[in-house]
Protein backbone atom coordinates (compact mmCIF):
# COMPACT_ATOMS: atom_id res chain seq x y z
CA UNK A 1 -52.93 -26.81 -8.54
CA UNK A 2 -53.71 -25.15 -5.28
CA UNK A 3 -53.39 -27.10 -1.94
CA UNK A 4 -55.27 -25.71 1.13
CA UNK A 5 -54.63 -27.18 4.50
CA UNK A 6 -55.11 -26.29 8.14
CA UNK A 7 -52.73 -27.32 11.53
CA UNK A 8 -54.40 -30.54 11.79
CA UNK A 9 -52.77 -31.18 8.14
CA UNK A 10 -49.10 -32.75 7.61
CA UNK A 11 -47.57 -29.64 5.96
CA UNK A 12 -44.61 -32.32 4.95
CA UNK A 13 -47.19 -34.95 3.61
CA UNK A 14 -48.94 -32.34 1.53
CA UNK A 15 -45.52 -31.19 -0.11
CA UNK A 16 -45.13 -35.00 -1.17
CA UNK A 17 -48.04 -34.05 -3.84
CA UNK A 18 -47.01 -30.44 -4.95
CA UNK A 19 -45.13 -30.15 -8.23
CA UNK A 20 -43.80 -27.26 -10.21
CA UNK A 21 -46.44 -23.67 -10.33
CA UNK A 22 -48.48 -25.43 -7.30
CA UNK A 23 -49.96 -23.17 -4.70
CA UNK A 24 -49.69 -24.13 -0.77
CA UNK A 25 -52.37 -22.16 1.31
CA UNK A 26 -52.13 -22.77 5.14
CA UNK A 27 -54.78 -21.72 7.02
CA UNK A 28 -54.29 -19.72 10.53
CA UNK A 29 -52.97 -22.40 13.23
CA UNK A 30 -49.65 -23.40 14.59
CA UNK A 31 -47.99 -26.07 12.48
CA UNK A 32 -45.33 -27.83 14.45
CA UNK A 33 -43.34 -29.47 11.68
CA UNK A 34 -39.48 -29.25 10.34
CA UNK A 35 -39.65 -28.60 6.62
CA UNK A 36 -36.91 -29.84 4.36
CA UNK A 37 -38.69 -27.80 0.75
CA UNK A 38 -36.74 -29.04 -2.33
CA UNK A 39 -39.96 -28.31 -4.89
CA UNK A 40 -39.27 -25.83 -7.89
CA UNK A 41 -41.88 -23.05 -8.66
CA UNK A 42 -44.20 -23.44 -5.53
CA UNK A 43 -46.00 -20.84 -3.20
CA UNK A 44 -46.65 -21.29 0.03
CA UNK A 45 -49.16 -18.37 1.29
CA UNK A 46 -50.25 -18.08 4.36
CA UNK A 47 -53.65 -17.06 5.94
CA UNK A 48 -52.29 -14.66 8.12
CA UNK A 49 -48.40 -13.83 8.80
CA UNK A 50 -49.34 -13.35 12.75
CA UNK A 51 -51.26 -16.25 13.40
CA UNK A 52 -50.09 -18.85 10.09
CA UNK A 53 -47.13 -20.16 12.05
CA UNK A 54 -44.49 -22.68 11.68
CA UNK A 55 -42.36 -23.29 14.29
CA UNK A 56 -40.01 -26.37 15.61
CA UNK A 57 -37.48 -26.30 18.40
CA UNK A 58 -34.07 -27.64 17.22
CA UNK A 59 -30.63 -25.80 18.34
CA UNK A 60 -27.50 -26.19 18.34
CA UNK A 61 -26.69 -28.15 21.11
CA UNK A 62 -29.48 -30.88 20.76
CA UNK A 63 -29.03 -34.63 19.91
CA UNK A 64 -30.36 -35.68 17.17
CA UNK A 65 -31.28 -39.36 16.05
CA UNK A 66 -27.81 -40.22 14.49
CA UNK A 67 -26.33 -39.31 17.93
CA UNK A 68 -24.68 -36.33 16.82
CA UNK A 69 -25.50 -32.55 18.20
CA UNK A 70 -27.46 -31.25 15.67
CA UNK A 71 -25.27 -28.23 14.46
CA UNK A 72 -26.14 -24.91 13.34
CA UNK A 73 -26.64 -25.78 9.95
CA UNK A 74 -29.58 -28.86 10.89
CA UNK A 75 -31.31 -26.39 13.07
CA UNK A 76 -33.56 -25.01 10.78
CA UNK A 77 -37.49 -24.68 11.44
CA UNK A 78 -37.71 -24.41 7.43
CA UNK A 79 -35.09 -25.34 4.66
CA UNK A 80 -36.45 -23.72 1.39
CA UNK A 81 -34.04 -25.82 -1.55
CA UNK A 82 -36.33 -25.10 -4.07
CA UNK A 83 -36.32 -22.18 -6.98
CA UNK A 84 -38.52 -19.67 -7.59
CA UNK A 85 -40.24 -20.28 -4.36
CA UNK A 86 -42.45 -17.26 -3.54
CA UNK A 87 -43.24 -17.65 0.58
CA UNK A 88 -46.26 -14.85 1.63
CA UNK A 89 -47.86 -14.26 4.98
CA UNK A 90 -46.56 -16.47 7.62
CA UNK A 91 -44.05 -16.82 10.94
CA UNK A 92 -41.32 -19.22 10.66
CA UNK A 93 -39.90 -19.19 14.39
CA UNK A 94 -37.46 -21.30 16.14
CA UNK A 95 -38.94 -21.21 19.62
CA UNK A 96 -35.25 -22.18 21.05
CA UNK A 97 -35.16 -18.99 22.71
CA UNK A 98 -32.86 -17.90 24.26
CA UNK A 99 -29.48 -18.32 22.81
CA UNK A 100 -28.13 -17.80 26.13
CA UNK A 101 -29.47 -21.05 27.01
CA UNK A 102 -29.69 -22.41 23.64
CA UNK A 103 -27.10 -20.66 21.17
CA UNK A 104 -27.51 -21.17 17.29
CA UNK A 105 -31.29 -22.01 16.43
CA UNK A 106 -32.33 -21.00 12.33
CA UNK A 107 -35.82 -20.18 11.26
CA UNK A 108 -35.39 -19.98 8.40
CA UNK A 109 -32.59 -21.42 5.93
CA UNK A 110 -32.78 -20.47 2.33
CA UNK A 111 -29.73 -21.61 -0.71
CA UNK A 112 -32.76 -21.87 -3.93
CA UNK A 113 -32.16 -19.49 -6.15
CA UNK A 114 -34.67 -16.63 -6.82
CA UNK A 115 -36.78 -16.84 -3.39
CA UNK A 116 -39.03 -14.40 -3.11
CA UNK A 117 -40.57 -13.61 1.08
CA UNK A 118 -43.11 -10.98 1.36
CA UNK A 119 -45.30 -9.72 4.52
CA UNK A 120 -43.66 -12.44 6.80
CA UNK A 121 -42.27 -12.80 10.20
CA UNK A 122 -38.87 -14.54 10.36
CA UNK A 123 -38.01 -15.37 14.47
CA UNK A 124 -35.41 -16.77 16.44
CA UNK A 125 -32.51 -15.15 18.38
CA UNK A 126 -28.71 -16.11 17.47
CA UNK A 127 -28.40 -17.31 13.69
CA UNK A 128 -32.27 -16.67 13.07
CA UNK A 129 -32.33 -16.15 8.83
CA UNK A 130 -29.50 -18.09 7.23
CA UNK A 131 -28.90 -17.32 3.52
CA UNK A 132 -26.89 -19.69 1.84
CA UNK A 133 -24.65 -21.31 0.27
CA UNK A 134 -22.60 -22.32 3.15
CA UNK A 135 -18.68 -20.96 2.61
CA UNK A 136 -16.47 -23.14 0.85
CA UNK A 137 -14.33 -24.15 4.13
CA UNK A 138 -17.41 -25.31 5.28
CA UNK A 139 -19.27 -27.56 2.35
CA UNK A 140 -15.33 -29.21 3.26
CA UNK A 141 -15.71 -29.73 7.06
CA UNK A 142 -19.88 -30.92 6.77
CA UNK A 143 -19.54 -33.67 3.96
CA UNK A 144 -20.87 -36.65 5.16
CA UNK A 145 -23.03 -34.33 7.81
CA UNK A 146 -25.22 -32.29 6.25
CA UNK A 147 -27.22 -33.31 3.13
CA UNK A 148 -25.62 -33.00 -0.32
CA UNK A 149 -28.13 -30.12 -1.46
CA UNK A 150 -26.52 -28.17 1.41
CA UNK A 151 -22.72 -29.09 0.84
CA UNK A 152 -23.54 -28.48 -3.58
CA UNK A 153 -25.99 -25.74 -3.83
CA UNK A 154 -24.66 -22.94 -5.78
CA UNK A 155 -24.67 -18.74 -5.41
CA UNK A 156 -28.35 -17.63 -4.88
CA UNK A 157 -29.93 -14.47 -5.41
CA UNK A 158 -33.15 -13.76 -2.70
CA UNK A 159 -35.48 -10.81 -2.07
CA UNK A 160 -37.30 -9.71 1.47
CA UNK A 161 -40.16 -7.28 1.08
CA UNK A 162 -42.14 -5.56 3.92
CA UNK A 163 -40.99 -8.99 6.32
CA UNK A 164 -40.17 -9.07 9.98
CA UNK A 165 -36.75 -10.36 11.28
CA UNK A 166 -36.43 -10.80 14.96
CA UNK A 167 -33.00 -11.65 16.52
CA UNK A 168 -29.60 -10.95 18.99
CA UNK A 169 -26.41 -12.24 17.20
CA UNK A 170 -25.22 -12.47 13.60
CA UNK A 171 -28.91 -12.90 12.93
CA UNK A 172 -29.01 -12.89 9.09
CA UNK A 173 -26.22 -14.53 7.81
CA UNK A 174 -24.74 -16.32 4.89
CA UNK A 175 -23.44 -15.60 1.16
CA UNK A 176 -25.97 -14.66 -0.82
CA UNK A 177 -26.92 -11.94 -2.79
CA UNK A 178 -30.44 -10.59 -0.80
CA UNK A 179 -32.05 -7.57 -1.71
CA UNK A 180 -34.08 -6.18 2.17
CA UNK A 181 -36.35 -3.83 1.01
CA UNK A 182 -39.04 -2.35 3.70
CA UNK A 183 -38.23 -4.88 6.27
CA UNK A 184 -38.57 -4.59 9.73
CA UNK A 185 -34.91 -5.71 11.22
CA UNK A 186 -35.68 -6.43 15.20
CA UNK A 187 -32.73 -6.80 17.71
CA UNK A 188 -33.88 -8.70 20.88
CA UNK A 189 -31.97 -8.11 23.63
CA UNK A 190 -29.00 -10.01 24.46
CA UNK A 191 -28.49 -11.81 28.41
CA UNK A 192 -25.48 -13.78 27.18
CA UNK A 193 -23.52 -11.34 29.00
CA UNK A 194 -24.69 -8.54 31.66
CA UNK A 195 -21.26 -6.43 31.04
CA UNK A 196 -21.98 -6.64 26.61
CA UNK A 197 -25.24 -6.17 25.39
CA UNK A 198 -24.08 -5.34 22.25
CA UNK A 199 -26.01 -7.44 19.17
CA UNK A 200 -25.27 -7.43 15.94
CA UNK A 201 -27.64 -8.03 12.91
CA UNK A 202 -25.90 -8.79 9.74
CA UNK A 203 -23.12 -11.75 9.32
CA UNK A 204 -22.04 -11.60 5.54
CA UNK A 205 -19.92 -14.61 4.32
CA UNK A 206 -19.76 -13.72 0.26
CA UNK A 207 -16.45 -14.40 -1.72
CA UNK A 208 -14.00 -12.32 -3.06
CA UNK A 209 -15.62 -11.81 -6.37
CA UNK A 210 -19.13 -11.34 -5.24
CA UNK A 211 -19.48 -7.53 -6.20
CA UNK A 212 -22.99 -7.76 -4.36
CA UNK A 213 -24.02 -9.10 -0.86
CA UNK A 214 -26.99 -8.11 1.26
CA UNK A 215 -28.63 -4.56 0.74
CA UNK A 216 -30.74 -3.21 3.32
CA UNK A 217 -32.84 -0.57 1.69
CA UNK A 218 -35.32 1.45 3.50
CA UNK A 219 -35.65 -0.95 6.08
CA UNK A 220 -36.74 -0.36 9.68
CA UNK A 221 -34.30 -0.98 12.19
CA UNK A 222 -36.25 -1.60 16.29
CA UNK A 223 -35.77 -3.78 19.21
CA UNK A 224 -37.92 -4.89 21.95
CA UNK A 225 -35.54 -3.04 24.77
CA UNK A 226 -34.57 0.68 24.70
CA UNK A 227 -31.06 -0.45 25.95
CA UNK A 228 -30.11 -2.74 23.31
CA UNK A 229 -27.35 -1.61 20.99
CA UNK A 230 -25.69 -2.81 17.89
CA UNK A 231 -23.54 -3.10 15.19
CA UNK A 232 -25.41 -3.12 11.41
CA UNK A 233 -22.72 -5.84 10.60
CA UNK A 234 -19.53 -8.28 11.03
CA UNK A 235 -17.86 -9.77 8.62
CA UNK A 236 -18.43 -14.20 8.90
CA UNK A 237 -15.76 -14.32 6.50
CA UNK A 238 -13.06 -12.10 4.79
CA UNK A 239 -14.69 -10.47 2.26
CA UNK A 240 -18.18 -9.93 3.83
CA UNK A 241 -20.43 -7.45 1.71
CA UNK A 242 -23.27 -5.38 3.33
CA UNK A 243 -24.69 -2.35 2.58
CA UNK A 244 -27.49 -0.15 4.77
CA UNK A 245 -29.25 2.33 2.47
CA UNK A 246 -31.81 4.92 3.66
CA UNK A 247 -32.57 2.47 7.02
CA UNK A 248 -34.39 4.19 9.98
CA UNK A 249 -32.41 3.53 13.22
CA UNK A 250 -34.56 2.95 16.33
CA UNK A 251 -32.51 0.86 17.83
CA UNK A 252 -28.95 2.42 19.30
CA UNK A 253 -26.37 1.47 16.72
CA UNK A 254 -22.86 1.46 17.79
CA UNK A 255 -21.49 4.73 17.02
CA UNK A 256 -18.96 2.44 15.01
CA UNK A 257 -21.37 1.11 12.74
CA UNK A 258 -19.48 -2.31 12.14
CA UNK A 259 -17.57 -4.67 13.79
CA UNK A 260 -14.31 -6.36 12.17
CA UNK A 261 -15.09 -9.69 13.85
CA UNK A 262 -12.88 -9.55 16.80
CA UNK A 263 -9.53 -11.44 16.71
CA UNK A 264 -9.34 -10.91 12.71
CA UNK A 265 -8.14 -8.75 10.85
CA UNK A 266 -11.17 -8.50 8.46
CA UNK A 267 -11.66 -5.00 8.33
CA UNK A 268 -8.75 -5.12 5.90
CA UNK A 269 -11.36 -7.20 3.28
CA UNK A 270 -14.63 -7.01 4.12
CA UNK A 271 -16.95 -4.89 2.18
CA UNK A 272 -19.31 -2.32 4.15
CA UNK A 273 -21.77 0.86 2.82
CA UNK A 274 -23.62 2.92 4.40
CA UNK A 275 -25.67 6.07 3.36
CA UNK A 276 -28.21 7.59 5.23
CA UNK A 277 -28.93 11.64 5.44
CA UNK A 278 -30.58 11.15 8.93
CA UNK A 279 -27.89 10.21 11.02
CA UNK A 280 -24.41 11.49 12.14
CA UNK A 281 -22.33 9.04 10.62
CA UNK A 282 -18.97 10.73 11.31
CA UNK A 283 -17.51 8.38 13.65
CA UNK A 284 -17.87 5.29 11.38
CA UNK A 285 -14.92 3.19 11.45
CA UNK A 286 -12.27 3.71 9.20
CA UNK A 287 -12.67 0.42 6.87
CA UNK A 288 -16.83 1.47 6.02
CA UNK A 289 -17.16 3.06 3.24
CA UNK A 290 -19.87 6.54 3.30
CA UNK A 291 -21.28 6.55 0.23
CA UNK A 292 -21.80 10.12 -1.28
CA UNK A 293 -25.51 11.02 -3.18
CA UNK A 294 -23.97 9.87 -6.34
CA UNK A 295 -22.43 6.57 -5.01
CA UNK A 296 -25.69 5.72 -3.48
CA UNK A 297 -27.19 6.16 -6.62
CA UNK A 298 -24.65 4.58 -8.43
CA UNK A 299 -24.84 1.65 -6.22
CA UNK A 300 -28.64 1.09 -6.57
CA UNK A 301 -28.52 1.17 -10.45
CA UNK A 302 -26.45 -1.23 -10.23
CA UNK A 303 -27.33 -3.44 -7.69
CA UNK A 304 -30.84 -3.68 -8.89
CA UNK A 305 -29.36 -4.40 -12.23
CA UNK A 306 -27.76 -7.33 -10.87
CA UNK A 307 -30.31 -8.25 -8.88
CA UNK A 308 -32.67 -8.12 -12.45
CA UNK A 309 -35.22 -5.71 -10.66
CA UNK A 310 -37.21 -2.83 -11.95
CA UNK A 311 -35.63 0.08 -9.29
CA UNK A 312 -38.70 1.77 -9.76
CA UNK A 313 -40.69 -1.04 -8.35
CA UNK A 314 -38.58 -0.76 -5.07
CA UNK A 315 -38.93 3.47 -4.34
């Protein structure tokens, strides 16, 4: 069944009728709502991705009704639980902007397996695109905190196509397996600190035996200020996995590439690829690994494999 609804609509009292293969259509408008999606097999399609926008205002810092700051993980504009949900068209922005003012603040957060975002805009600034699960220490520390889909939901496998993802720090993070083709990757500029402006886009948390984390293929990397700079990615945990493939850097990257996660000693473990003709890549450090033409190839074969894609639906 197919649900249309404009801003003057309950987006979370609609969802109370949808059921597996239904069809959400919002209509241009501003829905201020915090969406907690749990439904199997749904799309939610938007009327238009620039002006079909759901935003809410939560951060890190905030009290919340039980009393308790909210937390990074509760700050979410939209939780997507579900599988197979298939999101098209539409901002989902956490307007708790700064994060020198307000820190961690999610758009989106997404553990359902086999999510699917196309032609979207994903905005916040710190912490903006969280995809989960959360890492084991943490479903430890948070039971009893956050809700039990959080602390029990299971590896998940998610794809971003031709989507917009606008942030400063560690802005899509997490331990799943995402696939980032043709996406627009936006670092804002950072006013944390005058004397750092460095940003950096991609947090990976994945476990040891996760052979895959987040690929960034022919994506689009900008920012909003011709002085920001960044690193593609940190490792959140030890054995962090992200690799950049054929990306378009305009935005100043670090001539470093990557970032151990000061005070670790991650670059030991983590897990980070890069290949990309256009660039002078030479002064990489040490623990990333250049792929050669036959790695890359290698890599996407398999990754896509993995992934269950068609490669040739992604060139």
């Amino acid at each position: 069944m197919r649900y249309e609804i404009d801003s003057n609509t309950s987006i979370n009292e609609t969802l109370k009728k949808l059921k597996d293969g239904d069809t959400l259509f919002l209509k241009q408008g501003i829905y201020n709502e915090k969406l907690y999606i749990y439904i199997n097999n749904i799309n939610i399609i938007g009327e238009n991705k620039e002006t079909t926008i759901i935003t809410n205002n939560d951060y890190y810092h905030k009290i919340m009704e039980d009393n308790n700051e909210c937390n990074t993980f509760r700050t979410y504009t939209v939780l997507i639980g579900g599988n197979n949900v298939n999101m098209d068209n539409i901002t989902i922005e956490n307007s708790s902007t700064p994060s020198s003012k307000y820190g961690q603040a999610i758009a989106l957060y997404v553990d359902g397996d086999n999510f699917k975002c196309n032609n979207s805009i994903i905005k916040s600034c710190q912490d903006t695109l969280f995809t989960g699960p959360l890492p084991k220490n943490l479903k430890e520390r948070y039971k009893g905190f956050l809700n039990d889909h959080q602390i029990n939901s299971p590896k998940s496998k998610q794809i971003y196509t031709n989507t917009k993802i606008i942030g400063d720090v560690d802005f899509i993070f997490g331990g799943a397996q995402v696939l980032f083709y043709n996406c627009e990757i936006m670092s804002i500029k950072r006013t944390t600190n005058p004397f750092e402006n460095n940003g950096y886009i991609a947090a990976p948390s994945h476990d040891i035996d996760d052979k895959y984390g987040y690929l960034f293929y022919k994506c689009t990397l900008t920012s909003n200020d011709e002085s920001t700079e960044t690193y593609l990615a940190r490792p959140w945990r030890d054995y962090g996995n992200s690799c950049f493939i054929d990306c378009e850097y305009k935005v100043k990257i670090n001539p470093l590439g990557f970032n151990k996660w000061d005070g670790t000693e991650r670059d030991k473990t983590c897990r980070f690829f890069e290949y990309n003709e256009k660039y002078d890549l030479t002064n990489r450090d040490s623990f990333v690994k250049i792929l050669t033409d036959v790695e890359k190839n290698d890599y996407l074969n398999d990754f896509f494999k993995f992934m269950n894609l068609r490669r040739n639906d992604y060139e």
